[in-house]
Protein backbone atom coordinates (compact mmCIF):
# COMPACT_ATOMS: atom_id res chain seq x y z
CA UNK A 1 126.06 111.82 -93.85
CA UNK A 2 128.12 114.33 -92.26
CA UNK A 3 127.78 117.87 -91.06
CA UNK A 4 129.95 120.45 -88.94
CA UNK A 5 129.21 122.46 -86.05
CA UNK A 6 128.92 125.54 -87.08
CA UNK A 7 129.71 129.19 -84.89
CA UNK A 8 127.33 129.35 -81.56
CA UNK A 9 127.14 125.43 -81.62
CA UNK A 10 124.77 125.23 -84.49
CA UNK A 11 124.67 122.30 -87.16
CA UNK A 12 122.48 121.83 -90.22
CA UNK A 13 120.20 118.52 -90.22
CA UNK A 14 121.01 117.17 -93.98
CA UNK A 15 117.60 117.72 -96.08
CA UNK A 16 117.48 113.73 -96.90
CA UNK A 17 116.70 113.44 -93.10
CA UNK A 18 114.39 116.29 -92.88
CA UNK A 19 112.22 115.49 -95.45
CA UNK A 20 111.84 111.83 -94.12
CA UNK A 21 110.97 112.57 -90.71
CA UNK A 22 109.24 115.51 -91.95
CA UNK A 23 109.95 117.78 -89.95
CA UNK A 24 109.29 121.33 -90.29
CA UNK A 25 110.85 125.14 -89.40
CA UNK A 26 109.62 125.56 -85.62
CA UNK A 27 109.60 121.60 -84.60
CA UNK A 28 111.13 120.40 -81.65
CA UNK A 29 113.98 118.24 -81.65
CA UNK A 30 115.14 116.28 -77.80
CA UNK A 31 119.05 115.97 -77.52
CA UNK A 32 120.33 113.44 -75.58
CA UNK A 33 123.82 111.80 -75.09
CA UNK A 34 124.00 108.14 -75.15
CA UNK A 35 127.39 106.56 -74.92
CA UNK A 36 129.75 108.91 -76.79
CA UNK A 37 126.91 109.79 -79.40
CA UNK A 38 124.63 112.38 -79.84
CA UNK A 39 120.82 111.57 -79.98
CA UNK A 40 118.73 113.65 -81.79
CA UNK A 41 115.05 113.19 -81.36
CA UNK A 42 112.13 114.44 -82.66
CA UNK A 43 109.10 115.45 -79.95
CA UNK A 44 105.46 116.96 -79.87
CA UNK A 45 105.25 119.44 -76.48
CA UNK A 46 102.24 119.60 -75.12
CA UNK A 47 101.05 123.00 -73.26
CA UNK A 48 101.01 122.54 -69.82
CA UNK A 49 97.03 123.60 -69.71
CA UNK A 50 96.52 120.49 -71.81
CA UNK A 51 98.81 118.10 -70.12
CA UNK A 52 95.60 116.42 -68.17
CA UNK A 53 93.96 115.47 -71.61
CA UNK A 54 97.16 112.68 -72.17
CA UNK A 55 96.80 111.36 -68.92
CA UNK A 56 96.61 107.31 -68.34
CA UNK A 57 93.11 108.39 -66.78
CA UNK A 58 91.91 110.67 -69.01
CA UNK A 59 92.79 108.56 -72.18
CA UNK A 60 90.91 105.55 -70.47
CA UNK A 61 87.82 107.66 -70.11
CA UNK A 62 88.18 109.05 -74.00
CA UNK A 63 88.51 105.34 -75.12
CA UNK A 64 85.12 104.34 -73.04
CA UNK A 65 83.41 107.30 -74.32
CA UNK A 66 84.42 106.71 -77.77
CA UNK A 67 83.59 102.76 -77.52
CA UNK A 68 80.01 104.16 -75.98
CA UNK A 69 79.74 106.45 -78.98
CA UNK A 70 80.38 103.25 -81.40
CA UNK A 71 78.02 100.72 -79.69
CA UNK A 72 75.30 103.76 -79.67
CA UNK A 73 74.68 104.11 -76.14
CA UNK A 74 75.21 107.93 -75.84
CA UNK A 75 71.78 109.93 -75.78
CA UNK A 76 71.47 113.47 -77.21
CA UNK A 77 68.71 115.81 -76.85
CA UNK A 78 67.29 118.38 -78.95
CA UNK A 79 66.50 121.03 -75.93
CA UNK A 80 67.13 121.76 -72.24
CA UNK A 81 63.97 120.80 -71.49
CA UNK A 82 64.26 117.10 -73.49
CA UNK A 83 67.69 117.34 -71.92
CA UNK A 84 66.29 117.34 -67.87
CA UNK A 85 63.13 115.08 -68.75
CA UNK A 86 65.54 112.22 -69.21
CA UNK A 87 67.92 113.05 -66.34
CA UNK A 88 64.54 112.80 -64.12
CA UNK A 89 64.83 116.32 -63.15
């Protein structure tokens, strides 16, 4: 496929390509040069109040809560009170 670069350095993505990688108006595309070609990239930003949740840590602790929350060892309770009763408070 080709395409041209177009007046203020813009160029049109062919639709075959968009539709495959399904990308949408508003998505985020990385550019990168490798060798002599152009790299074009598709990426997911993350605001910078969330980056903490995609941490090495932070993903460790979801996967142990979410294996606890599988083999049934997370407790609910149905009031405050029910709540501090089994905390021994």
């Amino acid at each position: 496929m080709l395409t041209e670069i177009r007046s203020r350095s813009q160029i049109t993505i062919p639709s075959e390509i968009i539709k495959k990688l399904d990308l949408k108006q508003g998505d985020t595309l990385e550019v990168d040069v490798e060798g002599n070609q152009i790299v074009l990239r598709p990426v997911v930003t993350i605001p910078k109040d969330q980056a903490y949740f995609w941490t090495n840590e932070w993903q460790l602790e979801e996967r142990q809560v979410q294996s606890d929350i599988v083999v049934d060892k997370i407790k609910s309770a149905d009031s405050k009170d029910e709540l501090f009763k089994d905390l021994g408070l």
